[in-house]
N, C-alpha and C. Protein backbone atom coordinates (compact mmCIF):
# COMPACT_ATOMS: atom_id res chain seq x y z
N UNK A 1 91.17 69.65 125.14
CA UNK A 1 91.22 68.94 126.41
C UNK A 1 90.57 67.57 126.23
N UNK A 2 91.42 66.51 126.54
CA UNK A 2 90.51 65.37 126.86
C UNK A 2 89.78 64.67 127.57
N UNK A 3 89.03 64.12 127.93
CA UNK A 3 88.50 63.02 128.86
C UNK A 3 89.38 62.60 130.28
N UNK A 4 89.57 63.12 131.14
CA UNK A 4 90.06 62.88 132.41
C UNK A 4 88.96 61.73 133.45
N UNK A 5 89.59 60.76 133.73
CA UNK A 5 88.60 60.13 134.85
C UNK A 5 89.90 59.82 136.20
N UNK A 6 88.88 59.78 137.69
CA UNK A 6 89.70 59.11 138.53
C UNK A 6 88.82 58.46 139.20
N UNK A 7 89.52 57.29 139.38
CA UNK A 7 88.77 55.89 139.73
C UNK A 7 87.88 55.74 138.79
N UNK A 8 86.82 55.12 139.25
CA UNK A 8 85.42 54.50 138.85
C UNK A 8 84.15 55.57 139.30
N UNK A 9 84.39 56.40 139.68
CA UNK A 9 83.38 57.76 140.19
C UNK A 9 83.43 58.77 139.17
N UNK A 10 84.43 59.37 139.22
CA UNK A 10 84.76 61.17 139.10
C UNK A 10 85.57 61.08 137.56
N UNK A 11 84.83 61.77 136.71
CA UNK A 11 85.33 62.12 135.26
C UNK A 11 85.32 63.77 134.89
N UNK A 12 86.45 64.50 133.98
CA UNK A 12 85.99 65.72 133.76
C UNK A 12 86.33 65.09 132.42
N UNK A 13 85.05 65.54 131.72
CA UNK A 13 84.66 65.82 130.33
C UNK A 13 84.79 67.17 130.02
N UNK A 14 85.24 67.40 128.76
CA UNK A 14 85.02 68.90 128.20
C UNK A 14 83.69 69.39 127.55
N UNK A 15 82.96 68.04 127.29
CA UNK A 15 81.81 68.53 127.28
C UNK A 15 80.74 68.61 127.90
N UNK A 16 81.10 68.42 129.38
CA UNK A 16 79.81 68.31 130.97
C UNK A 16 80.52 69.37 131.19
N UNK A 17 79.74 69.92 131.85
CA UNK A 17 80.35 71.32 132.86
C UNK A 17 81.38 71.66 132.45
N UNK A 18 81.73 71.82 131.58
CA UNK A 18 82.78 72.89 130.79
C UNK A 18 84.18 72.26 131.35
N UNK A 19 83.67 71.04 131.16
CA UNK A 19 85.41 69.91 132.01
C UNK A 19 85.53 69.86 133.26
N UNK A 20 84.51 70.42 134.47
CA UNK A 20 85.18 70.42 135.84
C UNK A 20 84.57 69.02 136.21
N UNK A 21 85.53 68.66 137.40
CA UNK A 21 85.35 67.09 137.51
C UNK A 21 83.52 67.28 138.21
N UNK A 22 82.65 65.81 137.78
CA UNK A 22 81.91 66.02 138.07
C UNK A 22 81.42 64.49 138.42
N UNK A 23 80.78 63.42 138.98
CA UNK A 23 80.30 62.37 138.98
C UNK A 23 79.48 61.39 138.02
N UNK A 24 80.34 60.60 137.57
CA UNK A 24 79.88 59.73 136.51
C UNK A 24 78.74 59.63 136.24
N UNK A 25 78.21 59.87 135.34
CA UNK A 25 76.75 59.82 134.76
C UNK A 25 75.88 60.77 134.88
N UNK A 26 76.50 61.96 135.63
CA UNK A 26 75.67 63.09 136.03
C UNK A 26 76.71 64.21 135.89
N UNK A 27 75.58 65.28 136.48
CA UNK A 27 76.41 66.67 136.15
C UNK A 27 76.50 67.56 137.57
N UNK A 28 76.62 66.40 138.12
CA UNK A 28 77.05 67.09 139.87
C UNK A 28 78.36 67.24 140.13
N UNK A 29 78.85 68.36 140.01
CA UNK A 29 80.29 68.49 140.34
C UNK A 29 80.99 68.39 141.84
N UNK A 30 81.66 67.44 141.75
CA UNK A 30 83.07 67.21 143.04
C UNK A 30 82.58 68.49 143.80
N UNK A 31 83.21 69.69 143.11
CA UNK A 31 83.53 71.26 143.90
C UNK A 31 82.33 71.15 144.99
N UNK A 32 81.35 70.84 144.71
CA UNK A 32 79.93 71.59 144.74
C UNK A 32 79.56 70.62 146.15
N UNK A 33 79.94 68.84 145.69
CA UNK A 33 79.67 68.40 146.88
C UNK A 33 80.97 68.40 148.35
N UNK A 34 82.07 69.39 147.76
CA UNK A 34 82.87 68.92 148.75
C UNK A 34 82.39 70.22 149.42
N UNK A 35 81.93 71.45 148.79
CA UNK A 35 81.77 72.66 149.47
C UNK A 35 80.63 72.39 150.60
N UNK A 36 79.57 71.28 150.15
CA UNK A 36 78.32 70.94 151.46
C UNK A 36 79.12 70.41 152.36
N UNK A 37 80.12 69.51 152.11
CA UNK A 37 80.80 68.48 153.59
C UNK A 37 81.48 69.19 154.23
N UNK A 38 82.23 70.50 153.59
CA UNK A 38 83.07 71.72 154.33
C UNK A 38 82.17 72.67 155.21
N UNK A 39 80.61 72.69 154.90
CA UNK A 39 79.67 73.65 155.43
C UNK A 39 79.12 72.84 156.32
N UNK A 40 79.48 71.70 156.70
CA UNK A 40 78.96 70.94 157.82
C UNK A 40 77.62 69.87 157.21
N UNK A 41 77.05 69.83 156.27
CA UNK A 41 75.98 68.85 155.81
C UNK A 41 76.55 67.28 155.85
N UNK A 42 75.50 66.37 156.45
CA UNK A 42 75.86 65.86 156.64
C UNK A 42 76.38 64.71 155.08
N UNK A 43 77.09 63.52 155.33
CA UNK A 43 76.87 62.76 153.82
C UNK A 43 75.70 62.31 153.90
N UNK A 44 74.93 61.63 154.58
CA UNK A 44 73.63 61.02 154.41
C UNK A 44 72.43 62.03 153.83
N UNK A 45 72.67 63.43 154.12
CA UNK A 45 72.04 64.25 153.60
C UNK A 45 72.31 64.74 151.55
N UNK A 46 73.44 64.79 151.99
CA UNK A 46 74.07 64.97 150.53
C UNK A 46 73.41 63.90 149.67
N UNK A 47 73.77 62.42 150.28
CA UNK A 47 73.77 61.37 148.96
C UNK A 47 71.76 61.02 148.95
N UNK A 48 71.04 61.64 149.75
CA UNK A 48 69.88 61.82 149.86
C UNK A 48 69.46 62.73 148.61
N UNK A 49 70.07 63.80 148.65
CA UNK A 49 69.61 65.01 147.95
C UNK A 49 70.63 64.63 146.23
N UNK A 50 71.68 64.35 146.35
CA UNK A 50 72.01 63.65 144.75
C UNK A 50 71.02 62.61 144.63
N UNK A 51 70.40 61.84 145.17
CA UNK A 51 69.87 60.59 144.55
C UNK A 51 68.55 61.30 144.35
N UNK A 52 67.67 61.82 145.09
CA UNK A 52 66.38 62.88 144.54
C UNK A 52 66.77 63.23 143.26
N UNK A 53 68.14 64.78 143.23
CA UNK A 53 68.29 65.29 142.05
C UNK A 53 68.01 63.97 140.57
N UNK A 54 68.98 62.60 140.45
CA UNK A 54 68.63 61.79 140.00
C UNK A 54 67.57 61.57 139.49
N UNK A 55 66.51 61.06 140.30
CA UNK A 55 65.33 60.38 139.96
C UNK A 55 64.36 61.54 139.31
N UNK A 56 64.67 62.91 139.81
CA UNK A 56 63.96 63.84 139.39
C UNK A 56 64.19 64.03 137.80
N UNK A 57 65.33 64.02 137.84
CA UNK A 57 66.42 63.98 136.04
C UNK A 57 65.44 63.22 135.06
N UNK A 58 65.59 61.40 135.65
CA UNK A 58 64.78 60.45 134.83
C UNK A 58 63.06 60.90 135.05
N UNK A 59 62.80 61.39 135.75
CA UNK A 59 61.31 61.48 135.44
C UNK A 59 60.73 62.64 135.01
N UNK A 60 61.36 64.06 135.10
CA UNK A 60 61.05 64.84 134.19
C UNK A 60 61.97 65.48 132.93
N UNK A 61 63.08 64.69 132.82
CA UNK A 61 63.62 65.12 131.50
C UNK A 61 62.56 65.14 129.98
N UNK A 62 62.04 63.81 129.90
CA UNK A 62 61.39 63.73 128.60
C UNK A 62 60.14 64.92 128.73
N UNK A 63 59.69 64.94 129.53
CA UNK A 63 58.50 66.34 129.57
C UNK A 63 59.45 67.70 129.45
N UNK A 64 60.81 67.99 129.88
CA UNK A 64 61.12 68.68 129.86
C UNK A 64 61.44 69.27 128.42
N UNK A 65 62.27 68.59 127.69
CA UNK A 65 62.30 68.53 126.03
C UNK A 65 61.42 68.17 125.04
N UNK A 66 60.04 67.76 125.82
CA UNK A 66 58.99 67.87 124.68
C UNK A 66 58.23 69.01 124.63
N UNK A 67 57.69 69.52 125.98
CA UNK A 67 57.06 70.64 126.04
C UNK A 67 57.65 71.99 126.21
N UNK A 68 57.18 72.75 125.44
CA UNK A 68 57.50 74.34 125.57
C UNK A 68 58.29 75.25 127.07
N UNK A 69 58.95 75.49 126.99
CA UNK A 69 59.17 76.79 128.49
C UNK A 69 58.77 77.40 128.05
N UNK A 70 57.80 78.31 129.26
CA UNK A 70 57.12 79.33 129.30
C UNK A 70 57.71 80.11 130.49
N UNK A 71 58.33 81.39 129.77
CA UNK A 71 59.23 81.81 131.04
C UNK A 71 58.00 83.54 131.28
């Protein structure tokens, strides 16, 4: 499978989420945010809670892959 994009947003890679379309630069899938706008959430809530997920990404990824899980 190759590299699918539409527009300037939405790409499915085969190697993000196992190819399902998901939002450029991240690993938030289409499905996932159209299922909140179908359950009534609002968008201002949504693009609130992707842009958290975000910033959360850049500020604890590198702690995440340096230090140990302890499950």
């Amino acid at each position: 499978m190759e590299t699918k994009t539409w527009g300037d947003y939405i790409v499915a890679d085969p190697a993000i989420c196992h190819g399902e379309p998901t939002f450029r630069g991240t690993r938030i899938m289409v499905a996932d945010v159209l299922e909140q706008v179908g359950s009534g959430m609002a968008y201002d809530a949504i693009a609130e809670a992707v842009r958290m997920a975000r910033e959360a990404l850049v500020a604890y990824a590198p702690k995440m892959v340096s230090e140990p899980v302890i499950a």
